[in-house]
PDB file of N, CA and C in Angstrom:
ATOM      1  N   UNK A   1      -7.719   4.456  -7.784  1.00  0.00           N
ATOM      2  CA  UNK A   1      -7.684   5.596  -8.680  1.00  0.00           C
ATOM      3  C   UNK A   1      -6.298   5.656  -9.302  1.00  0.00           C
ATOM      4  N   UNK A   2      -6.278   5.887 -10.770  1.00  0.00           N
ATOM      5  CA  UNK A   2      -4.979   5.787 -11.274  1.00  0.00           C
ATOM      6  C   UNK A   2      -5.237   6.189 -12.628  1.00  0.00           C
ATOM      7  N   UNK A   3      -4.058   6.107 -13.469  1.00  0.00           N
ATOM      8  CA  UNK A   3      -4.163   6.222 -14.646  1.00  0.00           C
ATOM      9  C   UNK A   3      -3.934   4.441 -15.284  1.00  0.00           C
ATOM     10  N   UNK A   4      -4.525   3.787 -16.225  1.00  0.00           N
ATOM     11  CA  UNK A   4      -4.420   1.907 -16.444  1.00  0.00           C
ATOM     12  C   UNK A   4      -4.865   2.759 -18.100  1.00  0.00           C
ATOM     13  N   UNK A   5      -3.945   1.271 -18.152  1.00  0.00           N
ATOM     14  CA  UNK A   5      -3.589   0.774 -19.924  1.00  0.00           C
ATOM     15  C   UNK A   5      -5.077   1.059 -20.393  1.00  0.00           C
ATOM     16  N   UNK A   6      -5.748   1.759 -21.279  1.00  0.00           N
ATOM     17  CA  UNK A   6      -7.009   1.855 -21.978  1.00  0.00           C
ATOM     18  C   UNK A   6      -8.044   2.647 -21.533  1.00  0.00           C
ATOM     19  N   UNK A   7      -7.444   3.371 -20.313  1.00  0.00           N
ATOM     20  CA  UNK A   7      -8.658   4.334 -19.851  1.00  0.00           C
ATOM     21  C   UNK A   7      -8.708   5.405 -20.543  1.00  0.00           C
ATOM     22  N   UNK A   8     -10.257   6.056 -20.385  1.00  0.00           N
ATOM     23  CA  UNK A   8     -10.649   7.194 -21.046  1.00  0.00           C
ATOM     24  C   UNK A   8      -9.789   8.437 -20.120  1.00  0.00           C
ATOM     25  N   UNK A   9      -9.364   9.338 -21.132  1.00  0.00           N
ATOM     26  CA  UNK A   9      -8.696  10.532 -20.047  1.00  0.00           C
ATOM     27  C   UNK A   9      -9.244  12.160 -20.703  1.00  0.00           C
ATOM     28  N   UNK A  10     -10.000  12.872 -19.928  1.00  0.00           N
ATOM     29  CA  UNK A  10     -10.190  14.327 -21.147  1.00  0.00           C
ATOM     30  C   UNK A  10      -9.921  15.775 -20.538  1.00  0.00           C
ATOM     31  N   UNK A  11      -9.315  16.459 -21.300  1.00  0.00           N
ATOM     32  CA  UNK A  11      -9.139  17.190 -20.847  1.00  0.00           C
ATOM     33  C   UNK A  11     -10.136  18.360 -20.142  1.00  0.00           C
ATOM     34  N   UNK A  12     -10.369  18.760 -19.022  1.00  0.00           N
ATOM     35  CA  UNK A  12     -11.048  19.747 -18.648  1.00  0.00           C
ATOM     36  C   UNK A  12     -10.845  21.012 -19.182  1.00  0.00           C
ATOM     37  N   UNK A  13      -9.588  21.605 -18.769  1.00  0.00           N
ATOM     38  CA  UNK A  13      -9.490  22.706 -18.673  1.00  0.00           C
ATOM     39  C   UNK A  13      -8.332  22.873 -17.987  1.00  0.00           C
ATOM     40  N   UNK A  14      -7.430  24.059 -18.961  1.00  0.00           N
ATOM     41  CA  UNK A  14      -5.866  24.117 -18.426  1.00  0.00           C
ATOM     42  C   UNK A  14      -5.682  25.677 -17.338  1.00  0.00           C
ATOM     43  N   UNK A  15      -5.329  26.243 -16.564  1.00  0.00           N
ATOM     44  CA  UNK A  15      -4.964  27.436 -15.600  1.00  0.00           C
ATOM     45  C   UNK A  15      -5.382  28.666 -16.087  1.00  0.00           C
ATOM     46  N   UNK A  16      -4.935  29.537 -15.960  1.00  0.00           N
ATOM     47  CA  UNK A  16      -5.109  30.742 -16.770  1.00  0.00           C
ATOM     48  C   UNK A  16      -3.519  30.575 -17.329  1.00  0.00           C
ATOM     49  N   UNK A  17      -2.306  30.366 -16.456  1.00  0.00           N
ATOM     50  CA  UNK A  17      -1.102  30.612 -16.937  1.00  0.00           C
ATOM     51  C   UNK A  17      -0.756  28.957 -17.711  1.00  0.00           C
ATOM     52  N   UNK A  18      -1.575  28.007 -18.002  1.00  0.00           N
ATOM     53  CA  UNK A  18      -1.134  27.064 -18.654  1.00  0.00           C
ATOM     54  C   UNK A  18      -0.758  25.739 -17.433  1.00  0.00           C
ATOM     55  N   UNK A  19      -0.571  25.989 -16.778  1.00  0.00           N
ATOM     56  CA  UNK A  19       0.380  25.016 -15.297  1.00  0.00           C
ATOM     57  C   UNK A  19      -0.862  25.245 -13.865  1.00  0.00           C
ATOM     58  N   UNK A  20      -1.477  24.273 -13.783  1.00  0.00           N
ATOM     59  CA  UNK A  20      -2.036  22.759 -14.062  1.00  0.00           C
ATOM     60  C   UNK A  20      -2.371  22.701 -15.016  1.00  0.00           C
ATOM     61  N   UNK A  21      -3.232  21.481 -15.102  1.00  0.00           N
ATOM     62  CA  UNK A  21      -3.921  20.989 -16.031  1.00  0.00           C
ATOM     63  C   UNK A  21      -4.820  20.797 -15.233  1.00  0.00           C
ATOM     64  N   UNK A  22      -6.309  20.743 -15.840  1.00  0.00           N
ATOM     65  CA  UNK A  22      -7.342  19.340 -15.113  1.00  0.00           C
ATOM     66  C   UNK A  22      -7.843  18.165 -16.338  1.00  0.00           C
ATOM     67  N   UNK A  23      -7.573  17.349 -15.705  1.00  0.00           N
ATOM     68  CA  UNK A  23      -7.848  15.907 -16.352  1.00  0.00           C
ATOM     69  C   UNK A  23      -9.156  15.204 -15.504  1.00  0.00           C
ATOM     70  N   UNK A  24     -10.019  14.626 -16.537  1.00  0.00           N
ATOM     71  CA  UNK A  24     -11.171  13.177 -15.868  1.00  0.00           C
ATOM     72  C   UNK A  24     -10.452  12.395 -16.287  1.00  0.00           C
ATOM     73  N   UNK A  25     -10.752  11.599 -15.390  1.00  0.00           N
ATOM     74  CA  UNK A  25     -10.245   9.775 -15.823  1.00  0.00           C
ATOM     75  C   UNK A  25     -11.175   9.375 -14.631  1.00  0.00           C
ATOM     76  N   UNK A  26     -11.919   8.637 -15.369  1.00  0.00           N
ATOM     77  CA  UNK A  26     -12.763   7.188 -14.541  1.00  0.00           C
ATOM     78  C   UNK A  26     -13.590   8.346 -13.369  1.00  0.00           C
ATOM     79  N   UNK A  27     -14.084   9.019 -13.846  1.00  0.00           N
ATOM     80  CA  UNK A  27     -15.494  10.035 -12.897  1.00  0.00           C
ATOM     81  C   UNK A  27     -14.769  10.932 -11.696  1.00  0.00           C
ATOM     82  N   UNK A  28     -13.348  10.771 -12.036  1.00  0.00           N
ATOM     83  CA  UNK A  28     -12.056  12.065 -10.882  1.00  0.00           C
ATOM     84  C   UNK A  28     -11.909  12.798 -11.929  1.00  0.00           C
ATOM     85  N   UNK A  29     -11.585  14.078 -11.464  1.00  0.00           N
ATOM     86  CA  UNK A  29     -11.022  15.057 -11.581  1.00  0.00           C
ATOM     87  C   UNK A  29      -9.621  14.943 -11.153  1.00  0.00           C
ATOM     88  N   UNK A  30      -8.669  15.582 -11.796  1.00  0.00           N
ATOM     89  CA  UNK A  30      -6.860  15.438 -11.005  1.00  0.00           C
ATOM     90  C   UNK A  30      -6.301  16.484 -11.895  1.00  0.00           C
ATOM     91  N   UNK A  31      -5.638  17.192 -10.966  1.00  0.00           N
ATOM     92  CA  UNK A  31      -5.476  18.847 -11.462  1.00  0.00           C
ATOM     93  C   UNK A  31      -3.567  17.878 -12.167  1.00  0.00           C
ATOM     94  N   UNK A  32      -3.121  18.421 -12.836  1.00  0.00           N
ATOM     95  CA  UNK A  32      -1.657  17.614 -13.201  1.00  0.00           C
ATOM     96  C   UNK A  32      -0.854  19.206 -13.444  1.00  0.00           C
ATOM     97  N   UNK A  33       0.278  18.885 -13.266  1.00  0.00           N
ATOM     98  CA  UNK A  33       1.601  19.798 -13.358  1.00  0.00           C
ATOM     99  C   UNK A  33       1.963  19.162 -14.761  1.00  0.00           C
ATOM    100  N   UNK A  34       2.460  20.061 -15.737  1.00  0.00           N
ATOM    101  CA  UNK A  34       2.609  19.314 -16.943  1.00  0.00           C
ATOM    102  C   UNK A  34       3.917  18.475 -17.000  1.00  0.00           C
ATOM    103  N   UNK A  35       4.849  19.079 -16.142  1.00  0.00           N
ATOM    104  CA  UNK A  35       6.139  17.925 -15.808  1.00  0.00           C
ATOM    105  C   UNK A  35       5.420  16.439 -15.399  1.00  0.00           C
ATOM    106  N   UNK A  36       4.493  16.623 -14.750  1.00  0.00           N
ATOM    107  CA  UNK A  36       3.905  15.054 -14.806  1.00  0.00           C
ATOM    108  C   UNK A  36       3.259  14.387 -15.649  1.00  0.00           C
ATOM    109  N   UNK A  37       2.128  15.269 -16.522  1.00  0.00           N
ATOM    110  CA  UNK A  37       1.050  14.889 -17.443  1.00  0.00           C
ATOM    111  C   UNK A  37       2.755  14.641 -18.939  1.00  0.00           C
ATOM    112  N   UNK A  38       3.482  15.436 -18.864  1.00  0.00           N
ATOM    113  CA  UNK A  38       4.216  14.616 -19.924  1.00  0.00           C
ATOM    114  C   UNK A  38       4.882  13.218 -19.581  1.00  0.00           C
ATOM    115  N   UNK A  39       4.570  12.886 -18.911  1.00  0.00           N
ATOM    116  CA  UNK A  39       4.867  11.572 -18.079  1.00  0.00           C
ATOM    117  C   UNK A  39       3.844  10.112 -18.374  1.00  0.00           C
ATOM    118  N   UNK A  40       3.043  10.676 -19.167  1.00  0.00           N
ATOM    119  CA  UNK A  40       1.951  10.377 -19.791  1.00  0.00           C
ATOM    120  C   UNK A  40       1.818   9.867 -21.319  1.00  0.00           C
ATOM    121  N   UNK A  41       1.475   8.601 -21.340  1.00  0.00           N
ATOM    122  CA  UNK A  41       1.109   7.978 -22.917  1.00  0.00           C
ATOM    123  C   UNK A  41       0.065   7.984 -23.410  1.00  0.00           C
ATOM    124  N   UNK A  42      -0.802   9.242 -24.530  1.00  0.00           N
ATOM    125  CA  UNK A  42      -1.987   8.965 -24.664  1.00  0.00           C
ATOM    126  C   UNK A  42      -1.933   8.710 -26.336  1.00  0.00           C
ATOM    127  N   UNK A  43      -3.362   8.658 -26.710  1.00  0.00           N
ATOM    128  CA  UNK A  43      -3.657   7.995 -28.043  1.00  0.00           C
ATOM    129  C   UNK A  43      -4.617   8.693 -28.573  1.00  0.00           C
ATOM    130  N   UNK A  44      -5.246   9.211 -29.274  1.00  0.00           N
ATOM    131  CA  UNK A  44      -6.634  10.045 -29.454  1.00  0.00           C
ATOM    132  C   UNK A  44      -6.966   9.619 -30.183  1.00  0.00           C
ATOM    133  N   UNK A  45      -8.384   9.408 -29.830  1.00  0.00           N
ATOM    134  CA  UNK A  45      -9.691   8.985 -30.550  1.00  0.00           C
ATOM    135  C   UNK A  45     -10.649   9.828 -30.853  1.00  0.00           C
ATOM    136  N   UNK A  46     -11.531   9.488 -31.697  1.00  0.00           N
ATOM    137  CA  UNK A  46     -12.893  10.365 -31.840  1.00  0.00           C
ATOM    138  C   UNK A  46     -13.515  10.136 -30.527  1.00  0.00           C
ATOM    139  N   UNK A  47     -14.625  11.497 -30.130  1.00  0.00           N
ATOM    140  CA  UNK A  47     -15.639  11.073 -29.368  1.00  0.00           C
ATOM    141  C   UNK A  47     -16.233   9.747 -29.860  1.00  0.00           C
ATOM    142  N   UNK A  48     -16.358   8.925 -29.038  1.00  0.00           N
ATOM    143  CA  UNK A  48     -17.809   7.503 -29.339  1.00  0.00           C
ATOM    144  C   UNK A  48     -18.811   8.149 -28.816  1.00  0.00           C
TER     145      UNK A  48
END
């Protein structure tokens, strides 16, 4: 389980106060602190 070069990542749904996050990637759930999720390289695409 991880975050890898080309995976799909979406957002769930952020706290009430903003701090977590929840993220899917690859059929997990992973709640993120945004000091980490900016730690993060994404790219956005359309839904396929």
């Amino acid at each position: 389980m991880g975050f890898l070069p080309g995976a799909r990542l979406r957002l769930v749904r952020r706290a009430p106060l903003g701090d977590p996050i929840e993220v899917e990637i690859g059929g997990a759930h992973l709640a993120l602190r945004h000091a980490d999720a900016a730690l993060i390289q994404v790219r956005i695409t359309p839904d396929a």
